[in-house]
N, C-alpha and C. Protein backbone atom coordinates (compact mmCIF):
# COMPACT_ATOMS: atom_id res chain seq x y z
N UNK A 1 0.84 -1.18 0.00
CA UNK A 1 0.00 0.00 0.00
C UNK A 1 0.89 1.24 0.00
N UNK A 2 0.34 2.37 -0.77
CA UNK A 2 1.43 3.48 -1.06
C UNK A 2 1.06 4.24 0.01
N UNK A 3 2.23 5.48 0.57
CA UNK A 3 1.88 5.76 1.62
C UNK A 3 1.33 7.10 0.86
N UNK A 4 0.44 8.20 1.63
CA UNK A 4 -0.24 9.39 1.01
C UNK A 4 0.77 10.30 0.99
N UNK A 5 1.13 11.06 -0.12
CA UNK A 5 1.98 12.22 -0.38
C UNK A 5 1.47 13.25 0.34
N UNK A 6 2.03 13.88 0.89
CA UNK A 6 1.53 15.46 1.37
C UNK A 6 2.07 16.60 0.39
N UNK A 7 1.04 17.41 -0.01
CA UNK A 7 1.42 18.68 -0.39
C UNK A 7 2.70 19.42 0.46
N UNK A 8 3.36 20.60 0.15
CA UNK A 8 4.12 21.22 0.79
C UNK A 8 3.50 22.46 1.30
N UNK A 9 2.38 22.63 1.32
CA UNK A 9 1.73 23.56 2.03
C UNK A 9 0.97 23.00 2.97
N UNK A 10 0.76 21.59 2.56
CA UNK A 10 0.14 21.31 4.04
C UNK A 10 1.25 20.57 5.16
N UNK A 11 2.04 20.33 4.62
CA UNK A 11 3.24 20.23 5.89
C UNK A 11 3.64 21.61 6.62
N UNK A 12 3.53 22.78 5.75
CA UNK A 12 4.52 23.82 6.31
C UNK A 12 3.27 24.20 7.18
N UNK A 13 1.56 24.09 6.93
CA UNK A 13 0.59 24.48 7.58
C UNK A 13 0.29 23.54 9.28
N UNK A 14 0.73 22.53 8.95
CA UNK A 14 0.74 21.64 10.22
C UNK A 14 1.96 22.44 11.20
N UNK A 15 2.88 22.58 10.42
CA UNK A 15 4.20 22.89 11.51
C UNK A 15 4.31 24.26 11.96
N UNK A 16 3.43 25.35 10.82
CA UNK A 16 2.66 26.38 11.80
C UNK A 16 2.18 26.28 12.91
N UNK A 17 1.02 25.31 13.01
CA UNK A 17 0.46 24.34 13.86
C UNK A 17 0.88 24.37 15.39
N UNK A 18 1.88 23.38 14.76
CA UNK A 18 2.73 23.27 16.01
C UNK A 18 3.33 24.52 16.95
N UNK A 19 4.27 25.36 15.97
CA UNK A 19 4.30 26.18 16.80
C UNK A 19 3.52 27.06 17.38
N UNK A 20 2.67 27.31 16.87
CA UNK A 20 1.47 27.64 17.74
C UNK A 20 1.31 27.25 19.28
N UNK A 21 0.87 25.66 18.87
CA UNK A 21 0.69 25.17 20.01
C UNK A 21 2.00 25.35 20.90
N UNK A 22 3.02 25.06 20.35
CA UNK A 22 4.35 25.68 21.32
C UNK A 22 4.21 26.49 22.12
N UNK A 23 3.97 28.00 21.67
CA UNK A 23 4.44 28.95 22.03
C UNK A 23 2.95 29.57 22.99
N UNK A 24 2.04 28.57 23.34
CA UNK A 24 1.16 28.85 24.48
C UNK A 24 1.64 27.54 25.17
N UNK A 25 2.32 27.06 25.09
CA UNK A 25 2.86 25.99 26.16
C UNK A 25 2.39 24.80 25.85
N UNK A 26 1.85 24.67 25.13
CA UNK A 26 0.95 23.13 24.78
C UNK A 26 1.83 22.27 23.99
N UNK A 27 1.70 20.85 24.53
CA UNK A 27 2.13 19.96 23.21
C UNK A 27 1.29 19.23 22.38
N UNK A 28 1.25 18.55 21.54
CA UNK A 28 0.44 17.96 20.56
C UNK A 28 -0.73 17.14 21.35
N UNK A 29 -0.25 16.77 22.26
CA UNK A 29 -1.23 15.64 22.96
C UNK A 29 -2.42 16.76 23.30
N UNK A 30 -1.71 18.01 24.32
CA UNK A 30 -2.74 18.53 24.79
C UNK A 30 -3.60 19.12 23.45
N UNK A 31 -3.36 19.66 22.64
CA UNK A 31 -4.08 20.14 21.58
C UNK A 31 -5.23 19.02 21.10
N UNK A 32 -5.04 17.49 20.54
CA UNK A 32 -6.10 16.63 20.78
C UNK A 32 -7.09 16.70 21.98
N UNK A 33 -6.69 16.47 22.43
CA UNK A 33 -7.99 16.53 24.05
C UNK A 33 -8.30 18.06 23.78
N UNK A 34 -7.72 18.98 23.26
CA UNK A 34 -8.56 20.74 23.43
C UNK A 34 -9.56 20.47 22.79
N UNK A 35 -11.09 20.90 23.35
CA UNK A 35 -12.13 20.59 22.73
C UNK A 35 -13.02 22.00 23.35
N UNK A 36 -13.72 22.19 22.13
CA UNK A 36 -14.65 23.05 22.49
C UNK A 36 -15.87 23.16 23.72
N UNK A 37 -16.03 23.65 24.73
CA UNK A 37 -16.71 23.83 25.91
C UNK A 37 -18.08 24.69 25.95
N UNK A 38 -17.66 26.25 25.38
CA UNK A 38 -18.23 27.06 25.79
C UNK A 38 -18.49 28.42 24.69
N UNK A 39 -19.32 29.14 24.23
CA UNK A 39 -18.90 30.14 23.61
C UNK A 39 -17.86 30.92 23.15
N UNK A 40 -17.03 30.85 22.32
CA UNK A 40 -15.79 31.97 22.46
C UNK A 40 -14.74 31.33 23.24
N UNK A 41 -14.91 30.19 23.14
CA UNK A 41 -13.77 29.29 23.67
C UNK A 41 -12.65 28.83 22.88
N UNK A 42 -12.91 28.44 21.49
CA UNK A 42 -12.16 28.22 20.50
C UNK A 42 -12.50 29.05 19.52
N UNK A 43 -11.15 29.64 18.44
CA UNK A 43 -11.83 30.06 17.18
C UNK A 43 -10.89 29.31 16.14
N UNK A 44 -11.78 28.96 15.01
CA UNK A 44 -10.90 28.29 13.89
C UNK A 44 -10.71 29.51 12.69
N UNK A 45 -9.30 29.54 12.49
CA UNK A 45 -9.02 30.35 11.49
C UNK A 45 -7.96 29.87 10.41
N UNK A 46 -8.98 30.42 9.17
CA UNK A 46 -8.24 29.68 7.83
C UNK A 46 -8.12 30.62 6.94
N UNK A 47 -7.31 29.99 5.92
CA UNK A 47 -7.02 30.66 4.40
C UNK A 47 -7.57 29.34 3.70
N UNK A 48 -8.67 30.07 2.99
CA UNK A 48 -9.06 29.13 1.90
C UNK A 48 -8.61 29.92 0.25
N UNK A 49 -8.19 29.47 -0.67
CA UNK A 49 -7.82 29.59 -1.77
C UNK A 49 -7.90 28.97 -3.08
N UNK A 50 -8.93 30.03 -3.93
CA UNK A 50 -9.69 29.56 -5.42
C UNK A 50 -9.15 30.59 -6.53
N UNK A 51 -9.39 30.25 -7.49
CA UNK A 51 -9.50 30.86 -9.28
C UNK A 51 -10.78 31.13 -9.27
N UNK A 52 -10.82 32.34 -9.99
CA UNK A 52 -12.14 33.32 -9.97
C UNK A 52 -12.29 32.12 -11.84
N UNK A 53 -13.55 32.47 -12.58
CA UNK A 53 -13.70 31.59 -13.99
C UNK A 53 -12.56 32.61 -14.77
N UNK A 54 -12.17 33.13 -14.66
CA UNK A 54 -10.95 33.85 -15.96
C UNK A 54 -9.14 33.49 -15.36
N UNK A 55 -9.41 32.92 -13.62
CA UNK A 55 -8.17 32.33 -13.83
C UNK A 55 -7.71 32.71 -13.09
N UNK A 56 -7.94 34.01 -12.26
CA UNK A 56 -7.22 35.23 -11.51
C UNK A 56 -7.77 34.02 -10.17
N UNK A 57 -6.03 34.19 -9.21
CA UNK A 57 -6.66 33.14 -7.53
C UNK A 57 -7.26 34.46 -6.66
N UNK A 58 -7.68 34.38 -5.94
CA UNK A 58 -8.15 35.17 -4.41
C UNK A 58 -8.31 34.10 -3.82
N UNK A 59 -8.31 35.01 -2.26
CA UNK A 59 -8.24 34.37 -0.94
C UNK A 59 -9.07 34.56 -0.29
N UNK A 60 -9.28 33.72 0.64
CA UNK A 60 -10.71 34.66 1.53
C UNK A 60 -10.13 33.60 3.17
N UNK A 61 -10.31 34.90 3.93
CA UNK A 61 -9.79 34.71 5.20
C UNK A 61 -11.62 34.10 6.27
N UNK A 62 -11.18 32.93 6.72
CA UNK A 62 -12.88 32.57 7.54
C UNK A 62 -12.32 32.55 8.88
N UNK A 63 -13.05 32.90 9.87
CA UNK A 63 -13.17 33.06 10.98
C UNK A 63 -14.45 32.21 11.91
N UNK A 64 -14.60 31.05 12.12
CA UNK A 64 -15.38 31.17 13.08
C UNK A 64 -15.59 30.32 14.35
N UNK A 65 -16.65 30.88 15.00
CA UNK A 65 -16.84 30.01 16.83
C UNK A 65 -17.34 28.14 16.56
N UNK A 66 -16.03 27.52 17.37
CA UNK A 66 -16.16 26.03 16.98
C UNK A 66 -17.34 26.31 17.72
N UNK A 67 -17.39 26.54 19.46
CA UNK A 67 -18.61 26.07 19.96
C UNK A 67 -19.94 26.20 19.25
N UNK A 68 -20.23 27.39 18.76
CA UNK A 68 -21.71 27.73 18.32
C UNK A 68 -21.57 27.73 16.88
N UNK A 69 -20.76 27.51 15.95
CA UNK A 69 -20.36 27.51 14.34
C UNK A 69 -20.74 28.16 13.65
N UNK A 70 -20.46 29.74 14.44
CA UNK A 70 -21.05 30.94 14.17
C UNK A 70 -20.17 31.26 13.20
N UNK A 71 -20.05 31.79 12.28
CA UNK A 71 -19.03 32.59 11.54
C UNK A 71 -19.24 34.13 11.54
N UNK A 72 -17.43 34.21 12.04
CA UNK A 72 -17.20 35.86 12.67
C UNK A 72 -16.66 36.17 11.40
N UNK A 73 -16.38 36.12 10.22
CA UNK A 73 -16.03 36.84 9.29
C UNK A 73 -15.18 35.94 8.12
N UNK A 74 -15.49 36.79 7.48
CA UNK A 74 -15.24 35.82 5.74
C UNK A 74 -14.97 37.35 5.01
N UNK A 75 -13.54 37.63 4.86
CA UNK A 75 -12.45 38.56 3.97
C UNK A 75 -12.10 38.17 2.34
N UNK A 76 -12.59 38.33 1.58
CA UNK A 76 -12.65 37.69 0.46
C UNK A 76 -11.19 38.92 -0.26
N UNK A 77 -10.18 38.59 -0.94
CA UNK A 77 -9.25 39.28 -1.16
C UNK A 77 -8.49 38.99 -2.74
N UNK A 78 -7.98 40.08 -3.22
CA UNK A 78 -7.00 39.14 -4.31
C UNK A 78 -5.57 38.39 -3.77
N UNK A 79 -5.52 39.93 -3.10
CA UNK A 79 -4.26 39.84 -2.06
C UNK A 79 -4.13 39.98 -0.92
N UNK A 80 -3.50 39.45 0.31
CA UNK A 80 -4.14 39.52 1.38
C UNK A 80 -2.83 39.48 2.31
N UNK A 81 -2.47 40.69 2.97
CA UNK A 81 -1.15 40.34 3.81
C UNK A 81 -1.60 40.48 5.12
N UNK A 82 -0.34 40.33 5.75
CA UNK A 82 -0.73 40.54 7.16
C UNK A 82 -1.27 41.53 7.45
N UNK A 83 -1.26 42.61 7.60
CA UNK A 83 -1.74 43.98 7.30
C UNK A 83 -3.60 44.04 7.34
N UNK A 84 -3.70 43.36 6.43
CA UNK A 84 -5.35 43.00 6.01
C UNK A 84 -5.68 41.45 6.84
N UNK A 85 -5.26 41.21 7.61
CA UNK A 85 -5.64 39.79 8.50
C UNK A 85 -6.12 40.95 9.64
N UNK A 86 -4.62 41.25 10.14
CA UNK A 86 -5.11 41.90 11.28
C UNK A 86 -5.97 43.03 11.18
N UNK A 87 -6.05 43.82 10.33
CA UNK A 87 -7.50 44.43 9.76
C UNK A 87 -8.98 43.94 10.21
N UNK A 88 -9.14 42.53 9.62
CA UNK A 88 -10.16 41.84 9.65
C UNK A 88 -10.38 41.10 11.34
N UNK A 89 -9.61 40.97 11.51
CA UNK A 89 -9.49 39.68 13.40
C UNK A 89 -9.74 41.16 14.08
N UNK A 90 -9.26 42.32 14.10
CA UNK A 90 -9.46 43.34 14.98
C UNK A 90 -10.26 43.29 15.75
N UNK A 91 -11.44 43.76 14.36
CA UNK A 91 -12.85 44.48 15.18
C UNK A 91 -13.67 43.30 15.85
N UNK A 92 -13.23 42.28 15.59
CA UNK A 92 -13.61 40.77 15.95
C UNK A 92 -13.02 40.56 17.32
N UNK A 93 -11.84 40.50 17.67
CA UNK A 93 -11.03 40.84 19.32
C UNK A 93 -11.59 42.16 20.14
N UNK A 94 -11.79 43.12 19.22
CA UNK A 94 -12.12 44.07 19.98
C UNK A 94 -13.77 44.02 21.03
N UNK A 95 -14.36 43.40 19.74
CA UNK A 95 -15.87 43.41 19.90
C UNK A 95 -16.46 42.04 20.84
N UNK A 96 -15.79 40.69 20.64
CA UNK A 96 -15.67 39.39 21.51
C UNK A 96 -14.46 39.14 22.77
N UNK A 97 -13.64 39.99 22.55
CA UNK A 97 -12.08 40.28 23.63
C UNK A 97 -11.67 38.70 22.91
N UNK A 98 -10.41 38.10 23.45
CA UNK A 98 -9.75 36.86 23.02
C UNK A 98 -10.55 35.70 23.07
N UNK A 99 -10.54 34.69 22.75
CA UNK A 99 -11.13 33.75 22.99
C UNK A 99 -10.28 32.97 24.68
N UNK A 100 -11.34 32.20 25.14
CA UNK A 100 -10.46 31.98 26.31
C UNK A 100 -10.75 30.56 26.58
């Protein structure tokens, strides 16, 4: 049986991942058992990435509450830097404070 190839964006996206979880003190184990509890307890945040029909990619940044699978925001972009993330997560931290 062949083993599954990984893309190179989804390795470099896992090992984001990780450090993440690093750098709040967590290791992999604890991140499995992290499970959603409560409102505003977890937020999942992604880059999803398509071709418009003429070919041109955009991005669109999603935001939302695992507990209630609310979605706090969807940034639809051609281009999208850091600059325009933290743009978008702002008024979202400002208005919910961190998730905790």
């Amino acid at each position: 049986m062949a083993s599954k190839r990984h893309k190179p964006e989804e390795i470099v996206s896992k090992l984001r991942q990780v450090d993440v979880l690093r750098g709040q003190g967590l290791t992999i184990a604890d991140a499995i058992r992290l499970r959603r509890h409560y409102p505003n307890h977890i937020w999942a945040v992604d880059f999803v990435h398509d071709r418009l029909s003429n070919g041109r990619p955009y991005k669109m940044l999603t935001a939302f509450d695992e507990y209630t699978r609310e979605a706090l925001t969807v940034k639809v972009a051609i281009k999208m830097g850091s600059a325009e993330v933290l743009e978008t997560l702002y008024p979202i931290l400002l208005e919910r404070g961190r998730p905790t």
